[in-house]
Structure formats: C-alpha cells, structure tokens
PDB file of N, CA and C in Angstrom:
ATOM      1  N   UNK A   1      -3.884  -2.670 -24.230  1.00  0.00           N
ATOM      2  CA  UNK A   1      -2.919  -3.575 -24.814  1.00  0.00           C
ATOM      3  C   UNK A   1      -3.400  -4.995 -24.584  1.00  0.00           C
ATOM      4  N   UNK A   2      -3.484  -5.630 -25.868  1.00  0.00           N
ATOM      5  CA  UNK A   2      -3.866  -7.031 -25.470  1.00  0.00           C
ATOM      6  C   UNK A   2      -2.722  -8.274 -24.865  1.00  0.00           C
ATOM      7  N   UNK A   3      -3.011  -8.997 -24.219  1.00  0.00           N
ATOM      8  CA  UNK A   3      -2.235 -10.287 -23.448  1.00  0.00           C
ATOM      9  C   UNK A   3      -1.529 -11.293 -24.090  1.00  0.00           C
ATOM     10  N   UNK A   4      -2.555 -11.354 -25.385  1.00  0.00           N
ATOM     11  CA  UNK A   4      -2.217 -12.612 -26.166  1.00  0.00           C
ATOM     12  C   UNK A   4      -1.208 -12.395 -27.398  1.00  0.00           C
ATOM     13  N   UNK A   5      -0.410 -12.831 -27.295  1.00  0.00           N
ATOM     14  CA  UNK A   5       0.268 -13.118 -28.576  1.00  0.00           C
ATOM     15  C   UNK A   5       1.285 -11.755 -28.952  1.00  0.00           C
ATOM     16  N   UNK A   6       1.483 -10.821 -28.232  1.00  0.00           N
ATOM     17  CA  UNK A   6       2.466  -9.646 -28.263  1.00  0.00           C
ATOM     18  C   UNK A   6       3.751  -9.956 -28.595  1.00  0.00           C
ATOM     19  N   UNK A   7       4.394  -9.522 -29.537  1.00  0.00           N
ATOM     20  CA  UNK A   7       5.725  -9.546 -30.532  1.00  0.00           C
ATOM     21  C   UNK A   7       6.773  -7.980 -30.173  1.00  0.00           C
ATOM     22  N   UNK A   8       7.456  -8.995 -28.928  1.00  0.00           N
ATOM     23  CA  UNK A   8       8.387  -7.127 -28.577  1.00  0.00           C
ATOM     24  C   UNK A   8       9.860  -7.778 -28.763  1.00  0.00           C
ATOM     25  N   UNK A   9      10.204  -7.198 -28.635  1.00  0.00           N
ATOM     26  CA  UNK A   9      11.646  -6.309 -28.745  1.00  0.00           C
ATOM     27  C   UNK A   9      12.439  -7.430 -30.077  1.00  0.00           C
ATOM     28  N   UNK A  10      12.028  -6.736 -31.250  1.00  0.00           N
ATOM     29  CA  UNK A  10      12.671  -7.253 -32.281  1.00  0.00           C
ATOM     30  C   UNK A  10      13.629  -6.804 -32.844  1.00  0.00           C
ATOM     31  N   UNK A  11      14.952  -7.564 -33.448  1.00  0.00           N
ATOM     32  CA  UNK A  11      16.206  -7.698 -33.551  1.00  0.00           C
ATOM     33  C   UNK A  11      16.680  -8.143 -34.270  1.00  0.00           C
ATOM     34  N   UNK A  12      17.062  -6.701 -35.395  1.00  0.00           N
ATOM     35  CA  UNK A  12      17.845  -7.174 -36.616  1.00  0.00           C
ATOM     36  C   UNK A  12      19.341  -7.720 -36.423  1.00  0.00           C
ATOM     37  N   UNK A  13      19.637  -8.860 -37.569  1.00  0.00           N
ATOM     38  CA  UNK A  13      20.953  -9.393 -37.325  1.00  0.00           C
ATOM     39  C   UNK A  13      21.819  -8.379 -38.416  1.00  0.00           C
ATOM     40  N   UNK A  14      23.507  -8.651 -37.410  1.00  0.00           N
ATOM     41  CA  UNK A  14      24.349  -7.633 -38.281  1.00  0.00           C
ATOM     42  C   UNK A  14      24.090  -7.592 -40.219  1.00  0.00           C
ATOM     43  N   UNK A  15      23.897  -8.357 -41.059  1.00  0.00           N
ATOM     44  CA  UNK A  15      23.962  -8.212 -42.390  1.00  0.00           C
ATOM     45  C   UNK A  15      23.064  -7.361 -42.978  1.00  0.00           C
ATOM     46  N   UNK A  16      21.666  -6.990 -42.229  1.00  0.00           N
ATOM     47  CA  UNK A  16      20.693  -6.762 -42.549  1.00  0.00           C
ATOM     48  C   UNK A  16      19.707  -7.722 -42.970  1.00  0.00           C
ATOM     49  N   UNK A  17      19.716  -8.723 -42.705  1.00  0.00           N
ATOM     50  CA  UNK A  17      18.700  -9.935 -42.967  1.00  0.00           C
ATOM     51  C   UNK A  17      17.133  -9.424 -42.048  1.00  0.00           C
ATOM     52  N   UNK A  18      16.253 -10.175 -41.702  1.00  0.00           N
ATOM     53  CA  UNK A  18      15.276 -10.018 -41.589  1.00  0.00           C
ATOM     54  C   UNK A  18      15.237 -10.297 -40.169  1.00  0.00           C
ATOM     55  N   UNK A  19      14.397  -9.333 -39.415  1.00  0.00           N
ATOM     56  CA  UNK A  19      14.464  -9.214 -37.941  1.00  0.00           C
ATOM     57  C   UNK A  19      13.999 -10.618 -37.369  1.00  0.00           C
ATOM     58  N   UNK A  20      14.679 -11.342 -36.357  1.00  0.00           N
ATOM     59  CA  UNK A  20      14.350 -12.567 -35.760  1.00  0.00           C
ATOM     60  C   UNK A  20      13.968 -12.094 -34.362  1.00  0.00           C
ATOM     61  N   UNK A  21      12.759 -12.415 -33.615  1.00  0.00           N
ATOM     62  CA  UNK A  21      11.889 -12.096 -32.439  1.00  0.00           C
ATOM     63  C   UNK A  21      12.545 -12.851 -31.479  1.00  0.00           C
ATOM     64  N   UNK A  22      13.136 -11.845 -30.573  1.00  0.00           N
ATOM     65  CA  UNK A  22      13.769 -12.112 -29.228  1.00  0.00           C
ATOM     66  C   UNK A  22      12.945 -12.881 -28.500  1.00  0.00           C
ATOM     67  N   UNK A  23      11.725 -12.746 -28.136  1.00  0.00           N
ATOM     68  CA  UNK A  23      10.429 -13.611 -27.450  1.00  0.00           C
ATOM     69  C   UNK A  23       8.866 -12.845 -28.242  1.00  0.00           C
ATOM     70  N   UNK A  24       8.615 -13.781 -27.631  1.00  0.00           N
ATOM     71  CA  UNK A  24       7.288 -13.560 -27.800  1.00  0.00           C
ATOM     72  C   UNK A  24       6.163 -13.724 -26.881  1.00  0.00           C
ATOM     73  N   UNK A  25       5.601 -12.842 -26.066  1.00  0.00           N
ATOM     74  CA  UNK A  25       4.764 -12.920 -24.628  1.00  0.00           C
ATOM     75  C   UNK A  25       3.611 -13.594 -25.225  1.00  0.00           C
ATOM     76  N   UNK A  26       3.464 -14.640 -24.662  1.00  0.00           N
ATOM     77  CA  UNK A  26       1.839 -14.953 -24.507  1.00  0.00           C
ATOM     78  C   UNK A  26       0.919 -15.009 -23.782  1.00  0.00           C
ATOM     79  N   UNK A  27       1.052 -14.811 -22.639  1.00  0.00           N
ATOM     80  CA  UNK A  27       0.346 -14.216 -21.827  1.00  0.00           C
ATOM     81  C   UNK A  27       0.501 -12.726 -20.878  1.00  0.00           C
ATOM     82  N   UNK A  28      -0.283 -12.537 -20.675  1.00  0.00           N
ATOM     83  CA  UNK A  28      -0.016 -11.445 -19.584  1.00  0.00           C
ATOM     84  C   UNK A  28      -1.089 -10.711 -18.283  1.00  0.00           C
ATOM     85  N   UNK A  29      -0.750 -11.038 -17.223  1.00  0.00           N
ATOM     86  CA  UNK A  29      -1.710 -11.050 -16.204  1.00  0.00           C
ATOM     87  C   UNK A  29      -1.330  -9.525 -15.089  1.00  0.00           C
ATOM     88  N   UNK A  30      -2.367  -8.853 -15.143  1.00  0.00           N
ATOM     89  CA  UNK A  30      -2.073  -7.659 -14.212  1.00  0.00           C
ATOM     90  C   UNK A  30      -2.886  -7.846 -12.955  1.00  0.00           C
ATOM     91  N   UNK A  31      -1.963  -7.256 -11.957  1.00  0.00           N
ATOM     92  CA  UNK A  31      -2.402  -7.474 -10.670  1.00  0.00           C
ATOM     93  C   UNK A  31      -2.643  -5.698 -10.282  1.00  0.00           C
ATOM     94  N   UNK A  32      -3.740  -5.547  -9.644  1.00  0.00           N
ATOM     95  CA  UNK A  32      -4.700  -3.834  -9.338  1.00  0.00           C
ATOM     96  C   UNK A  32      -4.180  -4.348  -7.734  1.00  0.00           C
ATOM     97  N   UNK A  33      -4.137  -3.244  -7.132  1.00  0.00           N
ATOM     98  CA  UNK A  33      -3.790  -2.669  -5.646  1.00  0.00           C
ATOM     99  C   UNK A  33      -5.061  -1.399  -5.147  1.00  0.00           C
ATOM    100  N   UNK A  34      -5.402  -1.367  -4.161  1.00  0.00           N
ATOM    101  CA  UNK A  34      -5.892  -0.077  -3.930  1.00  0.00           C
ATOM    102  C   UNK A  34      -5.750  -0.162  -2.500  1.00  0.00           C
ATOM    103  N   UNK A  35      -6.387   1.292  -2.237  1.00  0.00           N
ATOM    104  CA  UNK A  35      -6.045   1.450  -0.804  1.00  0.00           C
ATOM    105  C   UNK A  35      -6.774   2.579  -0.372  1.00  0.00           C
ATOM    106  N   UNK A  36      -7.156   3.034   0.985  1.00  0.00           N
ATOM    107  CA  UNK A  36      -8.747   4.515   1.029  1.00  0.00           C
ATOM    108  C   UNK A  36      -7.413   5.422   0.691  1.00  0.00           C
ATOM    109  N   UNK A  37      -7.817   6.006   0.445  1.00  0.00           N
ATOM    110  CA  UNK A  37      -7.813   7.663   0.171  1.00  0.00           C
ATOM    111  C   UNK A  37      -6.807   8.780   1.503  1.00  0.00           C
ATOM    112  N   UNK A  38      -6.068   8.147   2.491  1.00  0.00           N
ATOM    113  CA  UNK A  38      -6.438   8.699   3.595  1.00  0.00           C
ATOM    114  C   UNK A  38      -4.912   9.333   3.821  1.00  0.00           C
ATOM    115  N   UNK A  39      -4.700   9.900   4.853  1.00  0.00           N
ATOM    116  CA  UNK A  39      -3.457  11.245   5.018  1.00  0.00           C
ATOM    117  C   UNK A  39      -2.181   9.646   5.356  1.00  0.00           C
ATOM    118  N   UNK A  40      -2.922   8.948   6.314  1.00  0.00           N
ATOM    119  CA  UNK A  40      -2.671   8.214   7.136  1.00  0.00           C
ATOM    120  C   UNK A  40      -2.681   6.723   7.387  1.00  0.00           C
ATOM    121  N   UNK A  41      -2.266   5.745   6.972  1.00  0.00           N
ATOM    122  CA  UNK A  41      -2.977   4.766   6.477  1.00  0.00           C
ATOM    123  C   UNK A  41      -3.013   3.604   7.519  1.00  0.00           C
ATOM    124  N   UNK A  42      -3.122   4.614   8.939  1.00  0.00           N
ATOM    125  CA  UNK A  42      -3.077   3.231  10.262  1.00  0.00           C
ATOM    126  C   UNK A  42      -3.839   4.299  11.318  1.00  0.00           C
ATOM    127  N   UNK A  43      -5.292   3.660  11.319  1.00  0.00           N
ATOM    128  CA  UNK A  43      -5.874   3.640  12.658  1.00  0.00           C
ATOM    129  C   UNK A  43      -5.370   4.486  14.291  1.00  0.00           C
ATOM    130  N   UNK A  44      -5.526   5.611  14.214  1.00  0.00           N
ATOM    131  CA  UNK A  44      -4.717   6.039  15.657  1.00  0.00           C
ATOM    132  C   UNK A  44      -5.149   5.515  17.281  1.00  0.00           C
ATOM    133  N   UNK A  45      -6.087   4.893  16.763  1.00  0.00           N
ATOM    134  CA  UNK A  45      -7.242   4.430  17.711  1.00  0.00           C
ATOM    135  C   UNK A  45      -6.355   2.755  17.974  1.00  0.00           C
ATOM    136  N   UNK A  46      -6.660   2.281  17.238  1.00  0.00           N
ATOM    137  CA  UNK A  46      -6.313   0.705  17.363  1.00  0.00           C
ATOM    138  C   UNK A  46      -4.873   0.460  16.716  1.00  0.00           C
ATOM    139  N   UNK A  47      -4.136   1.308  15.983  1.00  0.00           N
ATOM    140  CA  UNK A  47      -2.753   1.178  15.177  1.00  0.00           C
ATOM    141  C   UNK A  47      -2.989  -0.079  14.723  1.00  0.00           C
ATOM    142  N   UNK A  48      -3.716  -0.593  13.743  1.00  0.00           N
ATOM    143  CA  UNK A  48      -3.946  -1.120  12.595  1.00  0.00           C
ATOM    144  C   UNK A  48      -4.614  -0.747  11.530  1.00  0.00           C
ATOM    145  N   UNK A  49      -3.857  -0.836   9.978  1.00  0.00           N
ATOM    146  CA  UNK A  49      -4.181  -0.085   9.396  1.00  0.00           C
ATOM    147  C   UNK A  49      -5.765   0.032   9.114  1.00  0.00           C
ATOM    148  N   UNK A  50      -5.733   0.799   8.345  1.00  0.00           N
ATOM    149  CA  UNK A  50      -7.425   1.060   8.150  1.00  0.00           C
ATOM    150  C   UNK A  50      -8.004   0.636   6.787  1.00  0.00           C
ATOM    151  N   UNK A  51      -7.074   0.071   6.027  1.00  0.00           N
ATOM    152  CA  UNK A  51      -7.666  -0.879   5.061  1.00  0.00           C
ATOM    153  C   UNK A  51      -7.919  -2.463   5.572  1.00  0.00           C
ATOM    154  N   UNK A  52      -7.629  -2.680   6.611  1.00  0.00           N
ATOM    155  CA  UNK A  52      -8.085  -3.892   7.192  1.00  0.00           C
ATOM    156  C   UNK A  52      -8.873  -3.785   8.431  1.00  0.00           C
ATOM    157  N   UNK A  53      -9.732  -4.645   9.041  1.00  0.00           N
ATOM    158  CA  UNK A  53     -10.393  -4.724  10.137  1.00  0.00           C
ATOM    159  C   UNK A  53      -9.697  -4.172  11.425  1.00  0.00           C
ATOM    160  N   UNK A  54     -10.776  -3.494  11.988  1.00  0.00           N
ATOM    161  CA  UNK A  54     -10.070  -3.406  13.401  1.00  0.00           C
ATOM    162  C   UNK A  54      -9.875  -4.426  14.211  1.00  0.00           C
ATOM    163  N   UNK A  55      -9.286  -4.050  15.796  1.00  0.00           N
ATOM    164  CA  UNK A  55      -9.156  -5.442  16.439  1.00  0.00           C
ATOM    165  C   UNK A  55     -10.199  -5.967  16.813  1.00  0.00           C
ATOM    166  N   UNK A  56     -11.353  -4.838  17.132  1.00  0.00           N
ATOM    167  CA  UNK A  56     -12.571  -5.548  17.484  1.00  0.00           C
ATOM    168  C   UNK A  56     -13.278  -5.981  16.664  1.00  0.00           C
ATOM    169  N   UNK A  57     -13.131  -5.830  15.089  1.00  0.00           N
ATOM    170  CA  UNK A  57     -14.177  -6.620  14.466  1.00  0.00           C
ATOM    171  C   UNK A  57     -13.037  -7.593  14.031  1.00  0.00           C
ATOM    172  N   UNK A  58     -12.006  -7.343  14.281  1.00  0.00           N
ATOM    173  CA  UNK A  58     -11.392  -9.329  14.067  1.00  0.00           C
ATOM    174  C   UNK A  58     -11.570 -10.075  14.929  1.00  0.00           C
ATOM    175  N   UNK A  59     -12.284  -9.807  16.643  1.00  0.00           N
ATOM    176  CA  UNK A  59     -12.386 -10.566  17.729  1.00  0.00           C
ATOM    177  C   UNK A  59     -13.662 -11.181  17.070  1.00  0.00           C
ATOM    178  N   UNK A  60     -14.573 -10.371  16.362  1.00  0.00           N
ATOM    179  CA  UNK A  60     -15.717 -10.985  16.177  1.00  0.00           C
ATOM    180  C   UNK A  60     -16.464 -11.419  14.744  1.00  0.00           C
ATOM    181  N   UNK A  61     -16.436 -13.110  14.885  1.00  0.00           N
ATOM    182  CA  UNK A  61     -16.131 -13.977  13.928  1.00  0.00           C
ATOM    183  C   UNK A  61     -17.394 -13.445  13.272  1.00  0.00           C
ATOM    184  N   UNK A  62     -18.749 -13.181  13.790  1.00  0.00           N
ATOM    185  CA  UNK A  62     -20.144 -13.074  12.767  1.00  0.00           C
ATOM    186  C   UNK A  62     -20.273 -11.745  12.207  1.00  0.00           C
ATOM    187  N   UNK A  63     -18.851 -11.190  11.890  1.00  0.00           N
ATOM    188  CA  UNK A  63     -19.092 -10.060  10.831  1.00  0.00           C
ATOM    189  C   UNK A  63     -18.402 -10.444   9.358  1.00  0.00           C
ATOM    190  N   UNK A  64     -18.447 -11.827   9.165  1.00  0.00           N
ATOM    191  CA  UNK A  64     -17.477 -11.844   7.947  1.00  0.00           C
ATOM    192  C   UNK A  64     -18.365 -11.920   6.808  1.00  0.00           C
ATOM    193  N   UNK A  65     -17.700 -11.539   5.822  1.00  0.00           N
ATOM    194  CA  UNK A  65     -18.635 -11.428   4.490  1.00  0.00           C
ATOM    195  C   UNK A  65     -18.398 -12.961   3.665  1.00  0.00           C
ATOM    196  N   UNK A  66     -18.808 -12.459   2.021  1.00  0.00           N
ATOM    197  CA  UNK A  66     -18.759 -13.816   1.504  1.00  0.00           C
ATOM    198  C   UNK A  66     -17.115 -14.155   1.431  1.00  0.00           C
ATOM    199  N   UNK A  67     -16.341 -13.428   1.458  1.00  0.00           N
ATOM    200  CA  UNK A  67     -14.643 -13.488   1.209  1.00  0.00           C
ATOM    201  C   UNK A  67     -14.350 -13.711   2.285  1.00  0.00           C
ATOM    202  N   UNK A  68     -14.682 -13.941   3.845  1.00  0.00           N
ATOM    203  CA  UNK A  68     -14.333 -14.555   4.838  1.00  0.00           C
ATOM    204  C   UNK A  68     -13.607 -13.213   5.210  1.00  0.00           C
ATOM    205  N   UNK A  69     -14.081 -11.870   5.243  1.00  0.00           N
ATOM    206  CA  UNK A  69     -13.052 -10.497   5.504  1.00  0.00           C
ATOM    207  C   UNK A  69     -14.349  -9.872   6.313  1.00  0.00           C
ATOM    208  N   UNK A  70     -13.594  -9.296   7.426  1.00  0.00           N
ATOM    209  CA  UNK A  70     -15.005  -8.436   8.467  1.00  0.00           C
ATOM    210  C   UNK A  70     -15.164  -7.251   8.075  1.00  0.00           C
ATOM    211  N   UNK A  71     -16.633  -6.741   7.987  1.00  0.00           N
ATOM    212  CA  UNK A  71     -16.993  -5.217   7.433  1.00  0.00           C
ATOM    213  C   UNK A  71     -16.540  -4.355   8.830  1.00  0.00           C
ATOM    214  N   UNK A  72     -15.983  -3.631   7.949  1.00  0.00           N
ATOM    215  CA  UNK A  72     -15.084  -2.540   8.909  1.00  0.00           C
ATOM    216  C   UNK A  72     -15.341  -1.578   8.432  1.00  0.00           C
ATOM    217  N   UNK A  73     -16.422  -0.489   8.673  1.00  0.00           N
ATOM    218  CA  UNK A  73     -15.996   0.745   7.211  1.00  0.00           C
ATOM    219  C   UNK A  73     -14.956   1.985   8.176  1.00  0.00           C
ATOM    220  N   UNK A  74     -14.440   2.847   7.238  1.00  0.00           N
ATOM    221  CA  UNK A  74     -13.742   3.968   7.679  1.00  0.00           C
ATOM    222  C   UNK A  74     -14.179   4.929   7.791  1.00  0.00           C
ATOM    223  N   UNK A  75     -14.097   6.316   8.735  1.00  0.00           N
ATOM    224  CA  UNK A  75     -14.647   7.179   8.675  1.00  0.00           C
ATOM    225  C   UNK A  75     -13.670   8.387   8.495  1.00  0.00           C
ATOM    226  N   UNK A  76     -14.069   9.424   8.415  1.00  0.00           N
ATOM    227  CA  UNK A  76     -13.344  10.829   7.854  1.00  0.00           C
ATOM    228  C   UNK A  76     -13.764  12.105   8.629  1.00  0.00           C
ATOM    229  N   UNK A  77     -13.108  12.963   9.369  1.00  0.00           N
ATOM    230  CA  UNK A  77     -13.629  14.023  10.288  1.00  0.00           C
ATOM    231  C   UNK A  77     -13.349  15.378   9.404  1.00  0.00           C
ATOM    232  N   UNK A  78     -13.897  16.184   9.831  1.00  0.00           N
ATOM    233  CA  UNK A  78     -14.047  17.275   8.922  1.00  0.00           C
ATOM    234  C   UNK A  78     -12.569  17.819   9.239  1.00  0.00           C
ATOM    235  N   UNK A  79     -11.805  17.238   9.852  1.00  0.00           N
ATOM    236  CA  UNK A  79     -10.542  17.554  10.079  1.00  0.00           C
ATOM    237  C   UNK A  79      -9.342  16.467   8.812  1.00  0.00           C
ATOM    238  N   UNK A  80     -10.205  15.923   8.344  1.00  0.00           N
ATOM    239  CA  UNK A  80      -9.314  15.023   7.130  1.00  0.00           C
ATOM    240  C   UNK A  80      -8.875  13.903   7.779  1.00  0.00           C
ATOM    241  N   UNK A  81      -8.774  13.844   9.013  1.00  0.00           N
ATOM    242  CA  UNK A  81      -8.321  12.489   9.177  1.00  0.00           C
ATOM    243  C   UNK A  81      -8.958  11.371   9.415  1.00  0.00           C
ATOM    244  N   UNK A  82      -8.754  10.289   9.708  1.00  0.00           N
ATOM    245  CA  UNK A  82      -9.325   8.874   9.549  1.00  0.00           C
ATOM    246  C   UNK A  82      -9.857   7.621  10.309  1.00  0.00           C
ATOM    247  N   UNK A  83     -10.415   6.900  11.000  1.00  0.00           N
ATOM    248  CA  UNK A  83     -10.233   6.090  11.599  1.00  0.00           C
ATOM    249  C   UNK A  83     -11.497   4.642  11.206  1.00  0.00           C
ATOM    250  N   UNK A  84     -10.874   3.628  12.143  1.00  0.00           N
ATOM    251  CA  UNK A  84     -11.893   2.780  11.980  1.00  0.00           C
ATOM    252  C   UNK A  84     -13.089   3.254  12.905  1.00  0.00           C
ATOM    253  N   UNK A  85     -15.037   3.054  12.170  1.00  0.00           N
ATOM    254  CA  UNK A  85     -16.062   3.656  12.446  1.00  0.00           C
ATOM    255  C   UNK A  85     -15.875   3.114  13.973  1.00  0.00           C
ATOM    256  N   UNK A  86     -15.910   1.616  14.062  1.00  0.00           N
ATOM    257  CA  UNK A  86     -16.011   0.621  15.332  1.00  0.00           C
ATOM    258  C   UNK A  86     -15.187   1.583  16.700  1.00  0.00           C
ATOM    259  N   UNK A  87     -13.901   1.675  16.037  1.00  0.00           N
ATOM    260  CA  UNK A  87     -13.168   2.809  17.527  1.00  0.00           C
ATOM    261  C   UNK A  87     -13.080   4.301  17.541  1.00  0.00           C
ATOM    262  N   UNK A  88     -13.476   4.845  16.816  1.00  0.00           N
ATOM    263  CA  UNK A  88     -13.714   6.244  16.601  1.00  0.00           C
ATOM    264  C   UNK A  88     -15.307   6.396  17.708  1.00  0.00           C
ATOM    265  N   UNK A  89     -16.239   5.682  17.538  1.00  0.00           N
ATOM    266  CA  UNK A  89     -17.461   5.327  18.195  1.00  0.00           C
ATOM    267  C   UNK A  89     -17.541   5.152  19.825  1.00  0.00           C
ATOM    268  N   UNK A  90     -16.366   4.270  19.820  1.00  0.00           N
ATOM    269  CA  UNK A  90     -15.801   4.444  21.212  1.00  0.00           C
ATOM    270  C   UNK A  90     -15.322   5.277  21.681  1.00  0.00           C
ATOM    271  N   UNK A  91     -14.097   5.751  20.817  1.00  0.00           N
ATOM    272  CA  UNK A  91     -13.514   7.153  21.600  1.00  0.00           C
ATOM    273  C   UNK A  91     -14.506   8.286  21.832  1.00  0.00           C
ATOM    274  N   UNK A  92     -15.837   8.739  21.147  1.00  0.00           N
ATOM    275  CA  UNK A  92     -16.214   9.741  21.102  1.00  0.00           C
ATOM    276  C   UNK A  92     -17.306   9.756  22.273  1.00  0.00           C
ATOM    277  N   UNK A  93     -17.407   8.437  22.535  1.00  0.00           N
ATOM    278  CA  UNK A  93     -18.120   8.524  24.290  1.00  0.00           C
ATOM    279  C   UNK A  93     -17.513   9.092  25.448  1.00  0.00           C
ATOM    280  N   UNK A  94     -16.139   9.265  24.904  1.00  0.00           N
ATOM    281  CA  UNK A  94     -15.155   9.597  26.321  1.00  0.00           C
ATOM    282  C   UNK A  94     -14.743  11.065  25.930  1.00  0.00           C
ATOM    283  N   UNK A  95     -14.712  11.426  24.446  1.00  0.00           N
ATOM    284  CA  UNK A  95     -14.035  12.605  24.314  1.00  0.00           C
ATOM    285  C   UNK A  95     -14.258  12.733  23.000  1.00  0.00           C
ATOM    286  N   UNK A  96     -15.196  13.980  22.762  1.00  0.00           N
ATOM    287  CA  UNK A  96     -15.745  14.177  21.216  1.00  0.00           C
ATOM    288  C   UNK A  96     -14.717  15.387  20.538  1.00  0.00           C
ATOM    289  N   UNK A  97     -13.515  15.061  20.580  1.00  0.00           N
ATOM    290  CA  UNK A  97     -12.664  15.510  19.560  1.00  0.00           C
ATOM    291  C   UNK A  97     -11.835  14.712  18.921  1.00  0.00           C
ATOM    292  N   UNK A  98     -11.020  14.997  17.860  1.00  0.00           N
ATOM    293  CA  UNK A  98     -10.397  13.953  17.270  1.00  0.00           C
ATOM    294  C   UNK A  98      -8.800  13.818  17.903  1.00  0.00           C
ATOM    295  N   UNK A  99      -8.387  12.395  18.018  1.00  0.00           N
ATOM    296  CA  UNK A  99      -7.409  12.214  18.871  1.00  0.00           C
ATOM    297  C   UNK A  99      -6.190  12.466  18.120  1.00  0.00           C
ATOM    298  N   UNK A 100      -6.223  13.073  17.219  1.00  0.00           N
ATOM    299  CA  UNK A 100      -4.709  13.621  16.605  1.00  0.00           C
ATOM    300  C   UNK A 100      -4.642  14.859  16.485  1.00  0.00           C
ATOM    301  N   UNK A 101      -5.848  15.673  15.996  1.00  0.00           N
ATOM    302  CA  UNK A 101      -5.607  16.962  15.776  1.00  0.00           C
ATOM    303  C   UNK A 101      -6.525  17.561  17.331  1.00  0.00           C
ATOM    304  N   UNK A 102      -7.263  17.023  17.826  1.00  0.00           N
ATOM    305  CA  UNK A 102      -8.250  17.550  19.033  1.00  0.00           C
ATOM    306  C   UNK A 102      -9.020  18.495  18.460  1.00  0.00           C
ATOM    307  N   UNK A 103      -9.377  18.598  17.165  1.00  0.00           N
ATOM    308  CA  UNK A 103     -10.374  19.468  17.138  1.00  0.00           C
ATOM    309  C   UNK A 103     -11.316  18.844  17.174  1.00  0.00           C
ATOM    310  N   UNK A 104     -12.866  19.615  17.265  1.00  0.00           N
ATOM    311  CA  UNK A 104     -14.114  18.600  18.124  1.00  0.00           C
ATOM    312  C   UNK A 104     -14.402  17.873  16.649  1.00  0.00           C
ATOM    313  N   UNK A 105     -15.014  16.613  17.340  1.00  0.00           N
ATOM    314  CA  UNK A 105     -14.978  15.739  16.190  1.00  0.00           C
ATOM    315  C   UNK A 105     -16.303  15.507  15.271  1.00  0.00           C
ATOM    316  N   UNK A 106     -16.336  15.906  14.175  1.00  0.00           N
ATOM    317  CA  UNK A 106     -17.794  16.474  13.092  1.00  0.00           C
ATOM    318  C   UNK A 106     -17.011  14.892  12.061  1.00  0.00           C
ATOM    319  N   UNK A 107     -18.149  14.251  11.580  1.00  0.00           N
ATOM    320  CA  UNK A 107     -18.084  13.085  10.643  1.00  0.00           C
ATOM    321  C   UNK A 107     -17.789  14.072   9.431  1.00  0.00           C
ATOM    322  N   UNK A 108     -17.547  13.577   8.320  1.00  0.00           N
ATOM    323  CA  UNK A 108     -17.324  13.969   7.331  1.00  0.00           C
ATOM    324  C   UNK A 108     -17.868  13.232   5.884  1.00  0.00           C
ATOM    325  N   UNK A 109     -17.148  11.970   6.125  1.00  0.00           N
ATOM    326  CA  UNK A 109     -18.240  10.759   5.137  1.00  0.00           C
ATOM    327  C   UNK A 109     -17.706   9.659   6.104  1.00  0.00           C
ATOM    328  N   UNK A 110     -17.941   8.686   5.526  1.00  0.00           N
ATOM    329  CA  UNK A 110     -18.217   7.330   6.288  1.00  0.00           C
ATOM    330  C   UNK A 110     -17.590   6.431   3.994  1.00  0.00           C
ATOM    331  N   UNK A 111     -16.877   5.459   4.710  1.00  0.00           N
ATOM    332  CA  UNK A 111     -16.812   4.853   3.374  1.00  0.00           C
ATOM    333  C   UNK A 111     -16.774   3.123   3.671  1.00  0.00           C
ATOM    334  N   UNK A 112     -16.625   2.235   2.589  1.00  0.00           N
ATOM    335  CA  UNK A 112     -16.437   0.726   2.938  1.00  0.00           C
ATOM    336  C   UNK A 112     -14.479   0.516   2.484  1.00  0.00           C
TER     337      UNK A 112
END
C-alpha cells in the first residue's frame, strides 16, 4: 500500500449527490519491532532482557558499535532456552548445566 496520497473512507451525502472525501492521508510512516525468537525474553543469568546488553557488557564502554549499542549476542541450549553468551560463559565454569532446566548444558546456535 502506498503512503502518498490515499483517499479512504468516502461518504455519500443523504440526496445521492456525489461522494465528498472525509480525509485524505498523505502520509504514512510504519514503525517494525522485533525481538529473538526465545521461550523467554529475560536473561536468567543477569535478569535483563536478552534483546539488550548484559550488565557486563554495559559496564564495558569499548564494546559499542556504530549505534553506540554493545555487542551482546544470545545463545540457545539444546534445551531451547536462552541466555546472554557473556553470562552463560560464566556460569558454565561453575556448573555445566543449564540454570533453569539443569540439564547439562550443549550450545545449540549462538545468534546477534
């Protein structure tokens, strides 16, 4: 559907005369959302979500990209669930299962 110049909701008067245009849009701007894929959409590790940085890569200023946002990617266990790579990395030095379901913890993909 194009933005420019769209002719809606037109409105005949009682006699039957010729329909006069309630408005007429001239512009029109759409705003996109997204978000990962995930069961869960907050970090069990750090309880921040996992479409944004963890706490440790917000402590640390020389990971920011050109948008001034820190690369954080997410990871996925063959158990479906989710976390940020940065604390999942940590936890698995202390205990290589996953901290929600405890089954042992196998990567699955890795995403941005």
């Amino acid at each position: 559907m194009s933005g420019e110049d769209y002719e809606a909701f037109d409105r005949a008067d009682n006699d039957g005369q010729k329909p006069d245009k309630m408005f007429t849009l001239k512009k029109w701007n759409a705003v996109a959302m997204w978000s990962w894929d995930v069961e869960c959409d907050t970090c069990a590790i750090c309880r921040v979500q996992v479409m944004d940085a963890c706490l440790r890569c917000q402590g640390e200023s020389n990971k920011k990209d050109a948008y001034g946002k820190q690369d954080c990617v997410v990871v996925w266990g063959e158990c479906n669930h989710s976390f940020h790579f940065c604390c999942m990395s940590l936890w698995v030095k202390q205990n290589n299962r996953c901290p929600l379901c405890q089954q042992e913890w196998s990567i699955q993909r890795m995403g941005k």
